[in-house]
N, C-alpha and C. Protein backbone atom coordinates (compact mmCIF):
# COMPACT_ATOMS: atom_id res chain seq x y z
N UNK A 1 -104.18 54.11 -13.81
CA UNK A 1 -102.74 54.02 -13.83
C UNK A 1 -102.33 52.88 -12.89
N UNK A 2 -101.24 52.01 -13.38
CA UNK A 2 -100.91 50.80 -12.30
C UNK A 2 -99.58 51.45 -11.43
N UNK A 3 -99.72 50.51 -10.69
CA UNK A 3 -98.54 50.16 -9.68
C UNK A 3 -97.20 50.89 -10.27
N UNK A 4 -96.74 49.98 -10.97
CA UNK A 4 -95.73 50.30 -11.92
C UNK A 4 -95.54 51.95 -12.35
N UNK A 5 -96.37 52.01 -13.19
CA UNK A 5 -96.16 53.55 -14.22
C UNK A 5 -96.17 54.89 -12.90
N UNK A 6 -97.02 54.12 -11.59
CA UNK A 6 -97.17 55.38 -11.16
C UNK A 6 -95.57 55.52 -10.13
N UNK A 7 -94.96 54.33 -10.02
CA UNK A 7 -93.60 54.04 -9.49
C UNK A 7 -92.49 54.77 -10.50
N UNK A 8 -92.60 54.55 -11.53
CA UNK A 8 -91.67 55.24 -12.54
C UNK A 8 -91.82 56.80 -12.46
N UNK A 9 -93.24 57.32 -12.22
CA UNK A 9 -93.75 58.60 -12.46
C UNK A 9 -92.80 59.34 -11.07
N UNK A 10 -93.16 58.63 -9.82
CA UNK A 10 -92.66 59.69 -8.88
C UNK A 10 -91.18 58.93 -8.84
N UNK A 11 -91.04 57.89 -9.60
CA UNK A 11 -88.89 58.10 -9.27
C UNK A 11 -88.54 59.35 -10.03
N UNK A 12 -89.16 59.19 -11.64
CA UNK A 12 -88.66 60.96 -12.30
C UNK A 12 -88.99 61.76 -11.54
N UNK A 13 -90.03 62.35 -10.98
CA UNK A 13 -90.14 63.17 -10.26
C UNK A 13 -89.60 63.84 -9.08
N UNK A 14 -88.92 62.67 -8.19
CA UNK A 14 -87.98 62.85 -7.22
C UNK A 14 -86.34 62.83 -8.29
N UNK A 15 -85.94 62.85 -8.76
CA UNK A 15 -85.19 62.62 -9.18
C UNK A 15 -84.56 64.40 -10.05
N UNK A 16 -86.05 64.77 -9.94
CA UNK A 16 -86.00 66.37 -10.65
C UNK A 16 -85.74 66.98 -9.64
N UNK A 17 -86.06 66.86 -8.24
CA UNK A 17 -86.03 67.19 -6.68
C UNK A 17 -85.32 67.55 -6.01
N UNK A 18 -84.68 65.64 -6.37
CA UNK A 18 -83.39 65.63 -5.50
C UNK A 18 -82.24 65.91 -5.71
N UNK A 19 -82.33 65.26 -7.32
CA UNK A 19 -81.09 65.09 -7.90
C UNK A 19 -81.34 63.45 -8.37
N UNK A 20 -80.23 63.10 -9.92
CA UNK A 20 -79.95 61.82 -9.97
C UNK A 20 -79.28 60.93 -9.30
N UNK A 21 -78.78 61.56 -8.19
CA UNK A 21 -77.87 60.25 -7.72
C UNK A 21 -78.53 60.09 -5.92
N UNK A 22 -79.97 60.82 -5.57
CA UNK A 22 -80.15 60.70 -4.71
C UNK A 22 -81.30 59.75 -4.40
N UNK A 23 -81.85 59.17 -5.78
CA UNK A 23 -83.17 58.15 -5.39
C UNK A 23 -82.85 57.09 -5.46
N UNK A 24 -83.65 56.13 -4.34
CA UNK A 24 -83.00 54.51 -4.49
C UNK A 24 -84.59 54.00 -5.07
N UNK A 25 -84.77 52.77 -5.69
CA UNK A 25 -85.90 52.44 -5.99
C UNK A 25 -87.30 51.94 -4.68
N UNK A 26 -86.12 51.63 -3.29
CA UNK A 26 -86.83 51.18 -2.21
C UNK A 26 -87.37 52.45 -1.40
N UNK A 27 -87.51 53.72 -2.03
CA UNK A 27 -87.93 54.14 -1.42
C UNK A 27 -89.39 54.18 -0.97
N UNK A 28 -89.77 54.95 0.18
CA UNK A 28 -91.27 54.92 0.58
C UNK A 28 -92.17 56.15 0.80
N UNK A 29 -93.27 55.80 -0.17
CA UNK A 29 -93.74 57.07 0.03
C UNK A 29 -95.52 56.57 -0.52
N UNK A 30 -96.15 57.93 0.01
CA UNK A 30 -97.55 58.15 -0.41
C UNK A 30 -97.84 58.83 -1.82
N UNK A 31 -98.14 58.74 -2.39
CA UNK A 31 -98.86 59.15 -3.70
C UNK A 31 -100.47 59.65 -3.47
N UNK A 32 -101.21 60.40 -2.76
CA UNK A 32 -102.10 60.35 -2.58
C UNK A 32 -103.30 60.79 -3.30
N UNK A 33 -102.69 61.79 -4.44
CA UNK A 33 -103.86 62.18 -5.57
C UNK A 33 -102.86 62.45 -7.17
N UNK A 34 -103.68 62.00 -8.23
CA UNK A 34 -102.88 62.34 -9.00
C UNK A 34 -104.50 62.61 -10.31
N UNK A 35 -103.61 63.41 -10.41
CA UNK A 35 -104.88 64.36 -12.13
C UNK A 35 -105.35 63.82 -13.11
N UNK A 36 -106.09 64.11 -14.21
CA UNK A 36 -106.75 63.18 -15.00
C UNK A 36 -105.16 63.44 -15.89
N UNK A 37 -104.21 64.28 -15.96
CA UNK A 37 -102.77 64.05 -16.88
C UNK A 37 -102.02 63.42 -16.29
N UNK A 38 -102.18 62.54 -15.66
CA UNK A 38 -101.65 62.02 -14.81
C UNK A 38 -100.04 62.47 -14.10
N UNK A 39 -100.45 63.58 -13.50
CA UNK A 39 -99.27 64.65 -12.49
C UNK A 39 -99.91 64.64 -11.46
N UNK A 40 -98.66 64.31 -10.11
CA UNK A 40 -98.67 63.76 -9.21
C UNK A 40 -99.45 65.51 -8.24
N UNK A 41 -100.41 65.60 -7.80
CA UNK A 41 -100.51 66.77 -7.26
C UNK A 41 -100.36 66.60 -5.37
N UNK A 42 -100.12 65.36 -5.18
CA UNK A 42 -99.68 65.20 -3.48
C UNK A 42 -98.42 64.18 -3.44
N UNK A 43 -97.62 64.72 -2.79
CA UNK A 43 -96.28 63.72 -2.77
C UNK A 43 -96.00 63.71 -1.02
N UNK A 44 -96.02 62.53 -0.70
CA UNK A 44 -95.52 62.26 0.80
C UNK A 44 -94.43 61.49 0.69
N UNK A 45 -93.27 61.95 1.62
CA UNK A 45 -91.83 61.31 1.72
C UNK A 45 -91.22 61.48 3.08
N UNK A 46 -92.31 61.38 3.58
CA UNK A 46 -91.68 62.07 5.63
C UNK A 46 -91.46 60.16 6.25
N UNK A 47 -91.08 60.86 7.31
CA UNK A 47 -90.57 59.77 8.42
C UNK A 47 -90.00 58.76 7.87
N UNK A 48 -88.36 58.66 7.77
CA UNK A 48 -87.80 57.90 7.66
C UNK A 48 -87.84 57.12 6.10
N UNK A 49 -87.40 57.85 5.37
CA UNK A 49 -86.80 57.96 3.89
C UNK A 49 -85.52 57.67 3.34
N UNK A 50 -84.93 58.66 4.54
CA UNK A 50 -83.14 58.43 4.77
C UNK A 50 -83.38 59.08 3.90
N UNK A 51 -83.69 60.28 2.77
CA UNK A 51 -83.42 61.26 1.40
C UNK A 51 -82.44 62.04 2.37
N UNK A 52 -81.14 62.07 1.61
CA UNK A 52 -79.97 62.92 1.70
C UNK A 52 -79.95 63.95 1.03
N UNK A 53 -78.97 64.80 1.42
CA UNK A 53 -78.39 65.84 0.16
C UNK A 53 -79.58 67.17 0.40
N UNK A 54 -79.36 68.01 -1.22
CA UNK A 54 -79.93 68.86 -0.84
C UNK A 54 -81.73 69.18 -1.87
N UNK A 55 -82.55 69.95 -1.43
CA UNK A 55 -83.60 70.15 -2.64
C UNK A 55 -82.98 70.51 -3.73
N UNK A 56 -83.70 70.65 -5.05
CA UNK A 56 -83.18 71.20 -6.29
C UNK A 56 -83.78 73.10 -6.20
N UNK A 57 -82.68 73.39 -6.83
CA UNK A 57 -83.67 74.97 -7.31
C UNK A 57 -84.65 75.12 -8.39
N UNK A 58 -85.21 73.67 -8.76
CA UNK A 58 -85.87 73.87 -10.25
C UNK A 58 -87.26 73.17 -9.73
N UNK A 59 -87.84 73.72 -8.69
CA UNK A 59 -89.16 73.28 -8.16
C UNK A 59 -90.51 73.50 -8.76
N UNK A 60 -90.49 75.09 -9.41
CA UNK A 60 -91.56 75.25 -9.81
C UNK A 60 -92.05 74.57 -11.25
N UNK A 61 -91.35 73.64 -11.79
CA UNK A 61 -92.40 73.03 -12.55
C UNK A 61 -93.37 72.53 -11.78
N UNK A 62 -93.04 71.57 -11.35
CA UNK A 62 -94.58 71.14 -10.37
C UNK A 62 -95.40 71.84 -10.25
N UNK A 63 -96.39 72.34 -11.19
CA UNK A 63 -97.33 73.28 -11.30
C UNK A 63 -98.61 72.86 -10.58
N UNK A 64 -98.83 71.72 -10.91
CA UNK A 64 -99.70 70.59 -10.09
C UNK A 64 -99.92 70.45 -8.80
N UNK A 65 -98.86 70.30 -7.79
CA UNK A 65 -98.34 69.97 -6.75
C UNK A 65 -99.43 70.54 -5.59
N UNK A 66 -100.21 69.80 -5.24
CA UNK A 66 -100.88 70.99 -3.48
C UNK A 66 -100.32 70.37 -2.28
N UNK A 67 -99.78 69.38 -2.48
CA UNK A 67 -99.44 69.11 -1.32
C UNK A 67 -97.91 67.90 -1.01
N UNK A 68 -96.92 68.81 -0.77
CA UNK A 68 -95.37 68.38 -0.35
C UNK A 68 -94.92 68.38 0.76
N UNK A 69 -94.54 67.00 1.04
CA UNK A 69 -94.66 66.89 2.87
C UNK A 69 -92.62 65.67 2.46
N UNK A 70 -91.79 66.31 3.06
CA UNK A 70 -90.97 65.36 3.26
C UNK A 70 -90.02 65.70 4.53
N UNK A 71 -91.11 65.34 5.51
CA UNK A 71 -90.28 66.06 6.81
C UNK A 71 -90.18 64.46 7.66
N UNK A 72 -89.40 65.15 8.69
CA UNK A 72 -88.43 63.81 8.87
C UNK A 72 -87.56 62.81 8.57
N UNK A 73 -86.98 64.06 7.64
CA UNK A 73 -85.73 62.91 6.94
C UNK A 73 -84.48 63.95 7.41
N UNK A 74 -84.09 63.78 8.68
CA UNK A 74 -82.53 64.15 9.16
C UNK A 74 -81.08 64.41 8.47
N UNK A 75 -81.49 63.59 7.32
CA UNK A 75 -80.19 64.15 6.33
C UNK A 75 -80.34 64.96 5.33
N UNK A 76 -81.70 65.37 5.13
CA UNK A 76 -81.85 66.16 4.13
C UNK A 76 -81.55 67.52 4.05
N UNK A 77 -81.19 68.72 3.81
CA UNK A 77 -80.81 69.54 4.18
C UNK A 77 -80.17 70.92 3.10
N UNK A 78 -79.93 71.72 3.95
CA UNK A 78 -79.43 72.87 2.90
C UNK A 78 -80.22 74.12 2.94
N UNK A 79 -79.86 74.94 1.48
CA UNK A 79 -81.14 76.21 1.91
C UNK A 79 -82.56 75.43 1.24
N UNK A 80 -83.62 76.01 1.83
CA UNK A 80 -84.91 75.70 0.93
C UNK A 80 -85.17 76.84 -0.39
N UNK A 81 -85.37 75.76 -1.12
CA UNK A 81 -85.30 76.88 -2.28
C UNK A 81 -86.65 77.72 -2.77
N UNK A 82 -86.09 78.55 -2.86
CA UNK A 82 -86.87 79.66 -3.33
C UNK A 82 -88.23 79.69 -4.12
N UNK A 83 -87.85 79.06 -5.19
CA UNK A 83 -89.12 78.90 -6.12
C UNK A 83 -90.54 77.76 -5.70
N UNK A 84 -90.46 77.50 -4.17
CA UNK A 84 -91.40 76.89 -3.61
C UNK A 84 -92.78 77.79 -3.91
N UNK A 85 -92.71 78.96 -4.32
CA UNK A 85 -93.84 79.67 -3.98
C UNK A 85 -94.09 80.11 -5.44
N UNK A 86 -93.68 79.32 -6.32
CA UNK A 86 -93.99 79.28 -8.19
C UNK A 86 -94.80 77.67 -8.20
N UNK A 87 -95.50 77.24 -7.31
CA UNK A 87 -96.32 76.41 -7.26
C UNK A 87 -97.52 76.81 -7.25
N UNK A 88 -98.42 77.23 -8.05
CA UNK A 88 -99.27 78.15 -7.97
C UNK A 88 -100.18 77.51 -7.02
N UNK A 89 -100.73 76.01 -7.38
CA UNK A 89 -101.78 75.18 -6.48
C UNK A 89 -100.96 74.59 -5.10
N UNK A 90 -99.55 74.75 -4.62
CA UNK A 90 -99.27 74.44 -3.46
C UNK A 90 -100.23 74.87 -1.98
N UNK A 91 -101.14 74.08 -1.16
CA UNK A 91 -101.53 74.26 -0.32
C UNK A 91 -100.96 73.79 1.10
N UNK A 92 -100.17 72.96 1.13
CA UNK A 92 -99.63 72.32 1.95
C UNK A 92 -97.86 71.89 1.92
N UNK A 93 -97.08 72.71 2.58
CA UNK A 93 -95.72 72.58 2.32
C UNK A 93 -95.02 72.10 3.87
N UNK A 94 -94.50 71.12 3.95
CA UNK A 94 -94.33 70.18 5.07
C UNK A 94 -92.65 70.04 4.88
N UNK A 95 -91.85 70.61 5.55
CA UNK A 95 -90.33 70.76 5.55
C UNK A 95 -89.95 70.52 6.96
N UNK A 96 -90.96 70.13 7.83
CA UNK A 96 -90.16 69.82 9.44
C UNK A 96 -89.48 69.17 9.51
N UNK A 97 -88.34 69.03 10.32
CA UNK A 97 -87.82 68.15 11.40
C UNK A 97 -86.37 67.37 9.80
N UNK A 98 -86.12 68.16 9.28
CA UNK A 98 -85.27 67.83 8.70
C UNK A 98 -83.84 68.92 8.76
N UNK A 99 -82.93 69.39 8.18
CA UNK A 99 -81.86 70.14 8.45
C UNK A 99 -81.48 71.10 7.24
N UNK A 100 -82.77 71.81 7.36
CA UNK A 100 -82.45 73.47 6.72
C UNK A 100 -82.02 74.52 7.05
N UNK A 101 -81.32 75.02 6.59
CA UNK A 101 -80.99 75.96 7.06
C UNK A 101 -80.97 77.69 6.74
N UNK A 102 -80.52 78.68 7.09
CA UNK A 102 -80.45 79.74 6.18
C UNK A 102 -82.05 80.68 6.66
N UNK A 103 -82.34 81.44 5.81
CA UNK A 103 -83.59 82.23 5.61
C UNK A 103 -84.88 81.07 5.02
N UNK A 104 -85.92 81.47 5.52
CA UNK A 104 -86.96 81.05 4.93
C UNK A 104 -87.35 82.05 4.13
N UNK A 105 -87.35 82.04 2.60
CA UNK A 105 -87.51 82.83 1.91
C UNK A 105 -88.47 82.18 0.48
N UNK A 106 -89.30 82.56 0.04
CA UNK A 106 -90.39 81.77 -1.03
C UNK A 106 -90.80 83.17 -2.08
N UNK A 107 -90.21 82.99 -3.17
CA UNK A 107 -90.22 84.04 -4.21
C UNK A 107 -91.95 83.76 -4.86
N UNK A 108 -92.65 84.92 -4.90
CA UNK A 108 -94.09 84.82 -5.41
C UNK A 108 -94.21 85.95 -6.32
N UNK A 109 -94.75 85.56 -7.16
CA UNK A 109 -95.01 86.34 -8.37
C UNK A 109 -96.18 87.34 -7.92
N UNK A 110 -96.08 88.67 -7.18
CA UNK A 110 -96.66 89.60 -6.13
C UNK A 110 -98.19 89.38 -6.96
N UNK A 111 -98.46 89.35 -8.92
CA UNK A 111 -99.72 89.49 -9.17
C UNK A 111 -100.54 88.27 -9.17
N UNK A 112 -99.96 86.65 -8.62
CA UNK A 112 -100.25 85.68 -8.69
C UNK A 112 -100.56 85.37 -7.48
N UNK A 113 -102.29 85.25 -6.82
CA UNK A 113 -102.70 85.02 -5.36
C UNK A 113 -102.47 83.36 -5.43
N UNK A 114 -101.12 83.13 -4.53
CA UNK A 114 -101.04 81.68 -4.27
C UNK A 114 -101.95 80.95 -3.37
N UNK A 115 -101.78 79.56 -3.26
CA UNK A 115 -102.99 78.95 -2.47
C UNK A 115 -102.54 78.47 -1.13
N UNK A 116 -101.28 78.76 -0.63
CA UNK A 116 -100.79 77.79 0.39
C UNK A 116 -101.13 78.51 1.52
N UNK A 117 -101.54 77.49 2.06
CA UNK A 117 -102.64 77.95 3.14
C UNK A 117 -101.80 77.04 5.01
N UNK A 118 -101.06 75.88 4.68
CA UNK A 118 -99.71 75.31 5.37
C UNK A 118 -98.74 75.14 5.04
N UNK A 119 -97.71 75.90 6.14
CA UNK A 119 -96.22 75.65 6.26
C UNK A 119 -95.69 75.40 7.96
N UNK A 120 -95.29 74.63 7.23
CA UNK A 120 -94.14 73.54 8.51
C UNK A 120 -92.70 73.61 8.50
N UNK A 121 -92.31 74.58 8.75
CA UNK A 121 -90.62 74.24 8.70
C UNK A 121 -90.03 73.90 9.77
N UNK A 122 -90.80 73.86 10.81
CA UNK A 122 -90.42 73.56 12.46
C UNK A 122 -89.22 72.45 12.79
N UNK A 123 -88.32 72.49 13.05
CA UNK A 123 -87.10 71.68 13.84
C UNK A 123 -85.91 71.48 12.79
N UNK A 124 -85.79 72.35 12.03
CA UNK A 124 -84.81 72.76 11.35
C UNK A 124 -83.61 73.31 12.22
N UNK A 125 -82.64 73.98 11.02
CA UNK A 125 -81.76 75.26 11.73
C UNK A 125 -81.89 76.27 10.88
N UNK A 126 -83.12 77.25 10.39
CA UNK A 126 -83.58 78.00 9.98
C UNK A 126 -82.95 79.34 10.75
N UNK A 127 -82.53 80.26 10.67
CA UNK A 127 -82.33 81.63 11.17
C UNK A 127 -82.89 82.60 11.54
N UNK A 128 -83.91 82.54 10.06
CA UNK A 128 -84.64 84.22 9.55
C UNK A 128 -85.72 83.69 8.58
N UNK A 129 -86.59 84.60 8.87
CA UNK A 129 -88.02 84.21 8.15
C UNK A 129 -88.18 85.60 6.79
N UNK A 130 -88.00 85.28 5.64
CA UNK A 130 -88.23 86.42 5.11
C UNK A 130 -90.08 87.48 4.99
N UNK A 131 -89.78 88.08 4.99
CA UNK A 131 -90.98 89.10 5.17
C UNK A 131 -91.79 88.79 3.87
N UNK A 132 -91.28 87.89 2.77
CA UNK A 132 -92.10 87.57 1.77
C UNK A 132 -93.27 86.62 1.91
N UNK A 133 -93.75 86.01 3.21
CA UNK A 133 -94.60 85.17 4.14
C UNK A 133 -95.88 86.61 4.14
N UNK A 134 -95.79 87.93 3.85
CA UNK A 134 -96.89 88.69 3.81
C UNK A 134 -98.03 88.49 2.93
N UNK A 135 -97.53 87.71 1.71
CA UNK A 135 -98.32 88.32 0.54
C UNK A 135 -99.25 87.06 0.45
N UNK A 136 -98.91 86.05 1.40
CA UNK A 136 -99.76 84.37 1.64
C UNK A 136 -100.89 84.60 2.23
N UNK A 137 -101.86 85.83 1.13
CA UNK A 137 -103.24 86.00 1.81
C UNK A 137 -104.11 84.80 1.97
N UNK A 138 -103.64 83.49 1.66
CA UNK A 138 -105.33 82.38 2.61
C UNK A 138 -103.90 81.09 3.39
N UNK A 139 -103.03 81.78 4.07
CA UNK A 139 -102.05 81.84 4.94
C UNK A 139 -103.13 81.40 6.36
N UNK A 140 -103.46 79.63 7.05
CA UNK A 140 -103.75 79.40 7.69
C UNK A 140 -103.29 78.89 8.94
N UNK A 141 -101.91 77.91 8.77
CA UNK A 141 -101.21 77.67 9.48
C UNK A 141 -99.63 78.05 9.30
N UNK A 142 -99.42 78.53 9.96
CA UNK A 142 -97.21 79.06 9.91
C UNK A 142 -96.93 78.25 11.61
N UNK A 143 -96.24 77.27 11.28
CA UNK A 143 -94.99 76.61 12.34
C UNK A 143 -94.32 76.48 11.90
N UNK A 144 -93.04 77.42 12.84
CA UNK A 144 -91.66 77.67 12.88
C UNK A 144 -90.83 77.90 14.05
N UNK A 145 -91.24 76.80 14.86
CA UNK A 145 -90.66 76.59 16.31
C UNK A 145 -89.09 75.44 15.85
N UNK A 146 -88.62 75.35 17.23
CA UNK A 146 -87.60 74.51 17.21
C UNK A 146 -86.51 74.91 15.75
N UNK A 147 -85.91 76.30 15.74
CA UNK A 147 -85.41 76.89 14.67
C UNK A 147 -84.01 77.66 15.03
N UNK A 148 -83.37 78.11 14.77
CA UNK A 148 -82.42 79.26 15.26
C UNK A 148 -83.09 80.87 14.95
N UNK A 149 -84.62 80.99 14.72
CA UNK A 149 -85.08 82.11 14.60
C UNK A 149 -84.97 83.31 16.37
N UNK A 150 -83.86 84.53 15.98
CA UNK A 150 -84.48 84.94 17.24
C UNK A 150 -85.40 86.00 17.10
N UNK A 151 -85.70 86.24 16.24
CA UNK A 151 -86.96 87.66 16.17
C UNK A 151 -87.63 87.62 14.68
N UNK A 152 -88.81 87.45 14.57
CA UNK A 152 -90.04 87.36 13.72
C UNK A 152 -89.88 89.01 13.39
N UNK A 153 -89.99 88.64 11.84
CA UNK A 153 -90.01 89.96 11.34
C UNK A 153 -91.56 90.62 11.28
N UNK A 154 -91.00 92.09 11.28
CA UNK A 154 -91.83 93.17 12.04
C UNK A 154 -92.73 93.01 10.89
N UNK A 155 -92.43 93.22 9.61
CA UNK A 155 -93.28 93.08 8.42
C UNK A 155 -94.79 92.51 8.34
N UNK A 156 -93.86 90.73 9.16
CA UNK A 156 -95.20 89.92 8.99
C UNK A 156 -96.21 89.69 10.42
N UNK A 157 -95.68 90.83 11.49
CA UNK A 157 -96.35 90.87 12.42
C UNK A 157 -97.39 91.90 11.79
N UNK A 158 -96.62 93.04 10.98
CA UNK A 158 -97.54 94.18 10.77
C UNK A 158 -98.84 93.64 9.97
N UNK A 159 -98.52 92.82 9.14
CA UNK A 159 -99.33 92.24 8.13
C UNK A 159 -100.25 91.30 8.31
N UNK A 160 -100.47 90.46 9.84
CA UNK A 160 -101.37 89.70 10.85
C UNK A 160 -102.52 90.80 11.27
N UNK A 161 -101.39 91.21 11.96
CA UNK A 161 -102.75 92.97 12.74
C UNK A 161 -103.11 93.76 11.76
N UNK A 162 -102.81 93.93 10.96
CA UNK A 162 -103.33 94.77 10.02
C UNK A 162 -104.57 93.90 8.97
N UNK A 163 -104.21 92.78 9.16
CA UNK A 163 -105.57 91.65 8.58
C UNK A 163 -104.94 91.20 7.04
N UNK A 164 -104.07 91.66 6.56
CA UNK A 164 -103.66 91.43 5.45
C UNK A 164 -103.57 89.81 5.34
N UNK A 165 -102.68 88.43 6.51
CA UNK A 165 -103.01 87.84 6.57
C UNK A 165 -104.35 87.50 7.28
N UNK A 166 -105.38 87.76 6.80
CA UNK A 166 -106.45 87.65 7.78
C UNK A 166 -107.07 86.35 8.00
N UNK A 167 -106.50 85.50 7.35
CA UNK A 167 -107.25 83.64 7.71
C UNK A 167 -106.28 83.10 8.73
N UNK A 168 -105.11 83.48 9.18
CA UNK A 168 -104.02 82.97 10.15
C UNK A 168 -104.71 81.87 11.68
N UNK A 169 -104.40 81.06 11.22
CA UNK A 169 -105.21 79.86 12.65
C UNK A 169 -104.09 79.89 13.60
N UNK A 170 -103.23 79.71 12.93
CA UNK A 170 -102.22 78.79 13.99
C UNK A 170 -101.02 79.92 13.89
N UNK A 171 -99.97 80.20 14.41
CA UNK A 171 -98.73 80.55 14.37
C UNK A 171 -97.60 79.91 15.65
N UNK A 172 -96.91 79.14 15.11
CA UNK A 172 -96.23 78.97 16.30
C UNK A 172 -95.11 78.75 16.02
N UNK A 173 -94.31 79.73 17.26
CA UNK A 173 -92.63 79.75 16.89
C UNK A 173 -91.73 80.15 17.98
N UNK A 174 -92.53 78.80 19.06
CA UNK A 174 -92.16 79.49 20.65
C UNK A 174 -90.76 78.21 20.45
N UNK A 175 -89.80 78.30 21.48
CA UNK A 175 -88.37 77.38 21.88
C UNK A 175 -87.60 77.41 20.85
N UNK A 176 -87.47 78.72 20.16
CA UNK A 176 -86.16 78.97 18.94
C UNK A 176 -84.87 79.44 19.87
């Protein structure tokens, strides 16, 4: 695939994302793996993008997708939507340091073992973490510091000690 086609590929693609009136052609980003159908399965758009506005609610096509990183873009913002967790191959979900807000909440199809194994929502204005973060059995890293979170639900503490998440490396969600 050239230069070109794969430039056209992720403007549609951001464009399903963002919205039509939020992509400029100068934007910058990584493309770092893409499939023999040629679907983009890693999209990088962090540090300084300037992407405004808000995500779309129509995420889970990206069936493909393991890895979505567009943190550090200060204007981006809103609730995170839901259907992040209808990515069946998502392993890596990267939402820091941009301006979300609301519940962290990721709708999963309870009989579908998802793969995401990182989440970053850290330096948001996040509130509340929904207790639906239990069912992310190969759940390796959770940062959710620098948030308006004041108390981690009991759910997904129960669900650490109890081993349910039992691959958990990292958790961090200290200076909310």
């Amino acid at each position: 695939m050239n230069s070109l086609q794969l430039d056209e590929k992720a403007i549609e693609i951001l464009k399903n994302v963002f919205g039509e009136n939020k992509i400029e052609v100068n934007f910058d980003y990584q493309c770092t793996s893409i499939d023999s159908s040629n679907l983009i399965v890693s999209l990088n758009l962090s540090d300084g993008n300037n992407l405004t506005g808000e995500l779309q609610d129509n995420l889970a096509w990206l069936q493909k997708m393991e890895v979505f990183t567009i943190s550090n873009n200060p204007q981006l913002g809103g609730a995170i939507p839901a259907d992040l967790g209808q990515m069946p191959n998502l392993k890596v979900l990267d939402l820091s340091d941009c301006r979300f807000e609301g519940e962290f909440s990721i709708t999963i199809n309870r009989d579908e073992v998802t793969a995401l194994e990182e989440i970053y929502i850290n330096g948001n204005s996040l509130d509340a973490i929904s207790a639906d973060v239990t069912v992310l059995e190969n759940l390796k890293v959770f940062v959710f510091d620098r948030n308006l979170i004041d108390a981690f639900p009991e759910d997904v503490c129960d669900a650490i000690d109890d081993g349910d998440i039992a691959d958990i490396e990292t958790l961090q969600g200290g200076c909310n």
